[in-house]
N, C-alpha and C. Protein backbone atom coordinates (compact mmCIF):
# COMPACT_ATOMS: atom_id res chain seq x y z
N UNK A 1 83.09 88.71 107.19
CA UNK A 1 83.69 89.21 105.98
C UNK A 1 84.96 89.97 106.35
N UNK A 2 86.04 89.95 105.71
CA UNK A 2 87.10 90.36 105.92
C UNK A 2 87.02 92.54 105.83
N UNK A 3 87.80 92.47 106.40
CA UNK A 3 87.90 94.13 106.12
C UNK A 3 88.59 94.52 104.99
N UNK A 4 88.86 96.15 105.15
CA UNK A 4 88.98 96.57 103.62
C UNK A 4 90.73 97.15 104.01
N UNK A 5 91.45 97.36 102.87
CA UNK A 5 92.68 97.11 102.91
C UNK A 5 92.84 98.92 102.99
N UNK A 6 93.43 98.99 103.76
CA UNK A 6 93.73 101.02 103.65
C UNK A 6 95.16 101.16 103.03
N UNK A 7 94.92 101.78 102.12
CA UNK A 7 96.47 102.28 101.59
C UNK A 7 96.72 103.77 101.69
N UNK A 8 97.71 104.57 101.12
CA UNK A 8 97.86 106.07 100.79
C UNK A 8 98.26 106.01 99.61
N UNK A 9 97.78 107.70 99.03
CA UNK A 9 98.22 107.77 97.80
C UNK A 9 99.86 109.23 98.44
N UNK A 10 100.70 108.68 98.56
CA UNK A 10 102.10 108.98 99.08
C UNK A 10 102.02 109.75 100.27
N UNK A 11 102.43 110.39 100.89
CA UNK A 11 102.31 110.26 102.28
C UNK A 11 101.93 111.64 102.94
N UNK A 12 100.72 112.00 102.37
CA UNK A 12 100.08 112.99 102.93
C UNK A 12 99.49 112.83 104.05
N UNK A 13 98.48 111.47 104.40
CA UNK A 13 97.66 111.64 105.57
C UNK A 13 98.41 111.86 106.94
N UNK A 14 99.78 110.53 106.36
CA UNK A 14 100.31 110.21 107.54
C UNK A 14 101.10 111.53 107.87
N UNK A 15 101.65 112.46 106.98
CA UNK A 15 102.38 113.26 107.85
C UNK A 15 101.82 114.42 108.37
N UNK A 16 100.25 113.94 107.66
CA UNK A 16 99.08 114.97 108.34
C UNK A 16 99.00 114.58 110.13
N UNK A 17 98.40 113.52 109.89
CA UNK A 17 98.75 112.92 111.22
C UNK A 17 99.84 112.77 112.60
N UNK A 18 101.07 112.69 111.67
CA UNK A 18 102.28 113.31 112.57
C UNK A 18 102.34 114.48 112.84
N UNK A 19 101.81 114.96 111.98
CA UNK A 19 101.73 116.89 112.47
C UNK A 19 101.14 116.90 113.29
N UNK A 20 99.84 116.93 113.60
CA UNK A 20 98.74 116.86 114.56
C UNK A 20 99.13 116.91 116.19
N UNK A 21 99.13 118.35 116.35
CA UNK A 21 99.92 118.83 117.77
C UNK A 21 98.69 118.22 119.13
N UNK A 22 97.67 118.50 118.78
CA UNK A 22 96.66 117.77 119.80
C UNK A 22 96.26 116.40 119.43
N UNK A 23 96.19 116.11 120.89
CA UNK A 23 95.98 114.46 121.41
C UNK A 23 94.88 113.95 120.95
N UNK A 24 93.66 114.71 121.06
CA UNK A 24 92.37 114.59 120.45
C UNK A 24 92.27 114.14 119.27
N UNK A 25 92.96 115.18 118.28
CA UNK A 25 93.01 115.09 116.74
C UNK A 25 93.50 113.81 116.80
N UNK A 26 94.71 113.49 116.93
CA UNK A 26 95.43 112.35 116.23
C UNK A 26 94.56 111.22 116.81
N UNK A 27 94.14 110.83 117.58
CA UNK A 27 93.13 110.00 118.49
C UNK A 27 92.24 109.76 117.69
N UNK A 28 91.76 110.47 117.08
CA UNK A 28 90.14 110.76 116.46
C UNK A 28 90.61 110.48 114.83
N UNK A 29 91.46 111.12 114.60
CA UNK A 29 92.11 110.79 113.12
C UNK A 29 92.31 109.27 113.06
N UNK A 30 92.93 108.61 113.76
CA UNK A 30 93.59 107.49 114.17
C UNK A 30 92.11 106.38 113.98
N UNK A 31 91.22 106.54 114.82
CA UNK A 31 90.22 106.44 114.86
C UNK A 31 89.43 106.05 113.89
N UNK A 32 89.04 107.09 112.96
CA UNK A 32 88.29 107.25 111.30
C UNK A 32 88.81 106.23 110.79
N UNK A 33 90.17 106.63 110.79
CA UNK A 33 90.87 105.64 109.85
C UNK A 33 90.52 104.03 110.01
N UNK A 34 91.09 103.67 111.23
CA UNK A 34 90.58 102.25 112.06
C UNK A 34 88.49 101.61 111.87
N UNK A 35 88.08 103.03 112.39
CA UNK A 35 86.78 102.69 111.46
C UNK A 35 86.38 102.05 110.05
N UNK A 36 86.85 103.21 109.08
CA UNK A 36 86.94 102.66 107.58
C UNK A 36 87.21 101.86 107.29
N UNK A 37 88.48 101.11 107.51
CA UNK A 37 89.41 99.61 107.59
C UNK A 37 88.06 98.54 107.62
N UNK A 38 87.35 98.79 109.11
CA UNK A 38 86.35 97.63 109.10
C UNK A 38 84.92 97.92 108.58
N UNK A 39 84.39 99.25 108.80
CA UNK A 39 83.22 99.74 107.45
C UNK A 39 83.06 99.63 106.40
N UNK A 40 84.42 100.14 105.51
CA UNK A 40 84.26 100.57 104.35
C UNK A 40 83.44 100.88 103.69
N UNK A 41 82.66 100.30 102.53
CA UNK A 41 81.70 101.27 102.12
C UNK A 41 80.25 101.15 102.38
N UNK A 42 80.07 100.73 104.05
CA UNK A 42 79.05 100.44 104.79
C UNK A 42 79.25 102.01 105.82
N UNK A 43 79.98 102.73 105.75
CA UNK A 43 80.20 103.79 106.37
C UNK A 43 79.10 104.82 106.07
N UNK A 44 78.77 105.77 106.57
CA UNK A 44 77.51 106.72 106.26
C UNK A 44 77.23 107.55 107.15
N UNK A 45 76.84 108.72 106.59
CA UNK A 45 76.78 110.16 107.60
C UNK A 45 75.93 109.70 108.99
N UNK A 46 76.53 110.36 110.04
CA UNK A 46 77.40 111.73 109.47
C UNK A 46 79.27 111.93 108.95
N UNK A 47 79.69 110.40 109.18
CA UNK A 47 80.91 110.10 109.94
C UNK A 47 81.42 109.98 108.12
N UNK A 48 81.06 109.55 107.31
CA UNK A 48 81.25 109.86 105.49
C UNK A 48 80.59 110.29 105.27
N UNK A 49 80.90 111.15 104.04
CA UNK A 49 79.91 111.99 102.87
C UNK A 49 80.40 111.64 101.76
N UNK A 50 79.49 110.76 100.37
CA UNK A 50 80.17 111.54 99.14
C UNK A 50 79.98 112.73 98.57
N UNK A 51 81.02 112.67 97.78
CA UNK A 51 81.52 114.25 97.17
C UNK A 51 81.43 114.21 95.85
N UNK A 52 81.33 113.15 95.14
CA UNK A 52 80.71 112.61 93.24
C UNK A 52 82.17 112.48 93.06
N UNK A 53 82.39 111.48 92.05
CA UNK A 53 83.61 111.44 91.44
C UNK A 53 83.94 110.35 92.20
N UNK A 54 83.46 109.44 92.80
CA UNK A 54 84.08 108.30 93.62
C UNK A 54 85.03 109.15 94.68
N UNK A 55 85.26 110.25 95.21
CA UNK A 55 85.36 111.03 96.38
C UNK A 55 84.61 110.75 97.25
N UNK A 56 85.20 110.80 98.53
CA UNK A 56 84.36 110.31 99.63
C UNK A 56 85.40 111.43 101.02
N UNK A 57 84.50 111.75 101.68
CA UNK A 57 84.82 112.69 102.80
C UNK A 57 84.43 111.90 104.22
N UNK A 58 85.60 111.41 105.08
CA UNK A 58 85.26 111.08 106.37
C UNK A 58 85.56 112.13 107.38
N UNK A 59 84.30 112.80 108.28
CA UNK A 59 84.35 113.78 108.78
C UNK A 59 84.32 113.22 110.63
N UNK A 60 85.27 113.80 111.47
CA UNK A 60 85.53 113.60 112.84
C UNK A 60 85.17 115.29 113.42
N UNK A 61 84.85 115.54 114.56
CA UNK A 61 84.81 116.65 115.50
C UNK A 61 85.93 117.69 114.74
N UNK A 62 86.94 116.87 114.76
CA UNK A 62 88.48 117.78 114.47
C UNK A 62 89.10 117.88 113.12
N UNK A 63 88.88 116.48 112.60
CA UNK A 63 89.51 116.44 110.96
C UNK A 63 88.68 115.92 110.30
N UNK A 64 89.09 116.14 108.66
CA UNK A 64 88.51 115.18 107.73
C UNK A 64 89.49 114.72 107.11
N UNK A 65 89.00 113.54 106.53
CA UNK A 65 89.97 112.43 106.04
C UNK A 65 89.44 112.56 104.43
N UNK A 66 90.03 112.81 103.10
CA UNK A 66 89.25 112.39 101.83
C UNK A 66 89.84 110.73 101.48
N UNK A 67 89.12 110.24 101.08
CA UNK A 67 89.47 108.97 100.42
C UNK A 67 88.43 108.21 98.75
N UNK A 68 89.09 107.10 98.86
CA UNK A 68 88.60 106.44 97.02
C UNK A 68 88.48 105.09 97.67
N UNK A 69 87.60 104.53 97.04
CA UNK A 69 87.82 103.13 96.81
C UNK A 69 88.19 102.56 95.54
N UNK A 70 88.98 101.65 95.95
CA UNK A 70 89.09 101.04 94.44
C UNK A 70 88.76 99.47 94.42
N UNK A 71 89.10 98.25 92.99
CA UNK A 71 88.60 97.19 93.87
C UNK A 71 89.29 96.65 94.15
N UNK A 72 89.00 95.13 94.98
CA UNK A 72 89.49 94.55 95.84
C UNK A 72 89.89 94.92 97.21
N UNK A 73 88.48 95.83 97.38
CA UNK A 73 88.10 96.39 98.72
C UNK A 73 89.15 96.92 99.27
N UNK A 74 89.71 97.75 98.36
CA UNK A 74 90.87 98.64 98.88
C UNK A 74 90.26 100.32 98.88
N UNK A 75 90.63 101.05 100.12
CA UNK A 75 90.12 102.31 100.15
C UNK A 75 91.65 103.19 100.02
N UNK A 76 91.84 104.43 99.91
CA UNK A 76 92.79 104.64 99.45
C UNK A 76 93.02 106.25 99.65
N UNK A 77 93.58 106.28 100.60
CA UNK A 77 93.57 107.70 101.29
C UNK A 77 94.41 108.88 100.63
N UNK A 78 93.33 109.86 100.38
CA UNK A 78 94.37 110.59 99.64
C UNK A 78 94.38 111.87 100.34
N UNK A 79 93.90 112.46 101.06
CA UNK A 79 94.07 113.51 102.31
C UNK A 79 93.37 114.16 103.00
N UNK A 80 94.20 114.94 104.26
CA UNK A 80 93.79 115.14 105.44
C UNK A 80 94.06 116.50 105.91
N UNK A 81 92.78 117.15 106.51
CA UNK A 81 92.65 118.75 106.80
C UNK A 81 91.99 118.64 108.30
N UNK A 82 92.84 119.91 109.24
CA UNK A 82 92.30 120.15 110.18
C UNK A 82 90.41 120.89 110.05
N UNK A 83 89.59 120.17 110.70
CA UNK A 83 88.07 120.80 110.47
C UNK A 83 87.70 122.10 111.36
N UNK A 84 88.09 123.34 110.08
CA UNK A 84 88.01 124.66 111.15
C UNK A 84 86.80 125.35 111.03
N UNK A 85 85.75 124.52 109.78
CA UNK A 85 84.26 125.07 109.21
C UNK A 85 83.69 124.06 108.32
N UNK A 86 82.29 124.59 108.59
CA UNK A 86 81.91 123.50 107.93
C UNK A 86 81.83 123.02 106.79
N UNK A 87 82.15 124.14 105.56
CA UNK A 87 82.05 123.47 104.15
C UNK A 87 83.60 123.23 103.99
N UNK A 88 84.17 122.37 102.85
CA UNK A 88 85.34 122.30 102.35
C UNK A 88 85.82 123.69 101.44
N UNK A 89 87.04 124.23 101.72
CA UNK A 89 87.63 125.64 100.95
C UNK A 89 87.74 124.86 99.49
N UNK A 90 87.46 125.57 98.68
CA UNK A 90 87.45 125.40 97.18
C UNK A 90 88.57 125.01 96.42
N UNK A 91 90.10 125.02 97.20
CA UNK A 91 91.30 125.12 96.89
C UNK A 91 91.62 123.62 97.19
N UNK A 92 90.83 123.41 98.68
CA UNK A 92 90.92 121.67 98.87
C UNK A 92 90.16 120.89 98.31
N UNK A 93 89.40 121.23 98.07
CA UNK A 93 88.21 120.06 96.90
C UNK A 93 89.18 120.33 95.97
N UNK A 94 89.48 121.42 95.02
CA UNK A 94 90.44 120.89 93.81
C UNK A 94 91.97 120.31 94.01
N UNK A 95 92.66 119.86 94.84
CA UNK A 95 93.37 119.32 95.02
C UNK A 95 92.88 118.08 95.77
N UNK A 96 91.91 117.90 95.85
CA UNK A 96 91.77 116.46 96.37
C UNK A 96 91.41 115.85 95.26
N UNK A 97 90.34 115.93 94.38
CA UNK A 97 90.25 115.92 93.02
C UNK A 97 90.93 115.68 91.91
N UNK A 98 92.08 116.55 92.02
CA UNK A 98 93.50 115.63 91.21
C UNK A 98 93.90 114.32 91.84
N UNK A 99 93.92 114.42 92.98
CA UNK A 99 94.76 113.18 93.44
C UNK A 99 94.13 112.40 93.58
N UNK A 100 92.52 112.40 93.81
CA UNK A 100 92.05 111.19 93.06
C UNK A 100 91.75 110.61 91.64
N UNK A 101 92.34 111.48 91.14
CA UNK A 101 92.13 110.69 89.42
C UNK A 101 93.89 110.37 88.73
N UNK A 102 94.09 110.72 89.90
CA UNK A 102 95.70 110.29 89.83
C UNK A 102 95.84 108.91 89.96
N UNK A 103 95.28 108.47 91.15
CA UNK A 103 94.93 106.95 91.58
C UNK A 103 94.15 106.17 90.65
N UNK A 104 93.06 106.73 89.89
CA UNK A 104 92.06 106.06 89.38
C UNK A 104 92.53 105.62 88.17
């Protein structure tokens, strides 16, 4: 079966990713991403979580990735936080939240 098509919703992950001063992170970010592509929504904790709302959280050692699916097996990245604890800050769930119903 073919894989799933990764897009962005404008260019948050990636310049999340260009930011990303350690080798690890971007490696591991790099990574998730490349995962999802061929998982998609065969993915499952610990490495995704959903979050309700067709929100979905891909969690690495170092970052998390939020993303959507939409169809025609397109996933659709809408952003990316260094992982400094374990729950999500309340300020990033509501901004991830807009920007997925921005897409939807």
């Amino acid at each position: 079966m073919a894989g799933w098509l990764i897009e962005e919703h404008r260019t948050r992950v990636r310049d999340f990713i260009r930011a990303l001063k350690d080798d690890r992170a971007f490696k591991e970010a790099r990574a998730l991403i490349d995962l999802l592509a061929v998982r998609g929504n065969q993915l499952s904790p610990p490495r995704s979580k959903p979050l309700g709302g067709g929100l979905f959280e891909m969690r690495g050692r170092q970052v998390r990735i939020f993303y959507t699916f939409l169809p025609g097996r397109r996933i659709v990245l809408l952003d990316a936080m260094v992982k400094k604890r374990d729950d999500i800050p309340p300020e990033v769930i509501a901004r991830v939240r807009r920007l997925n119903n921005q897409v939807r």
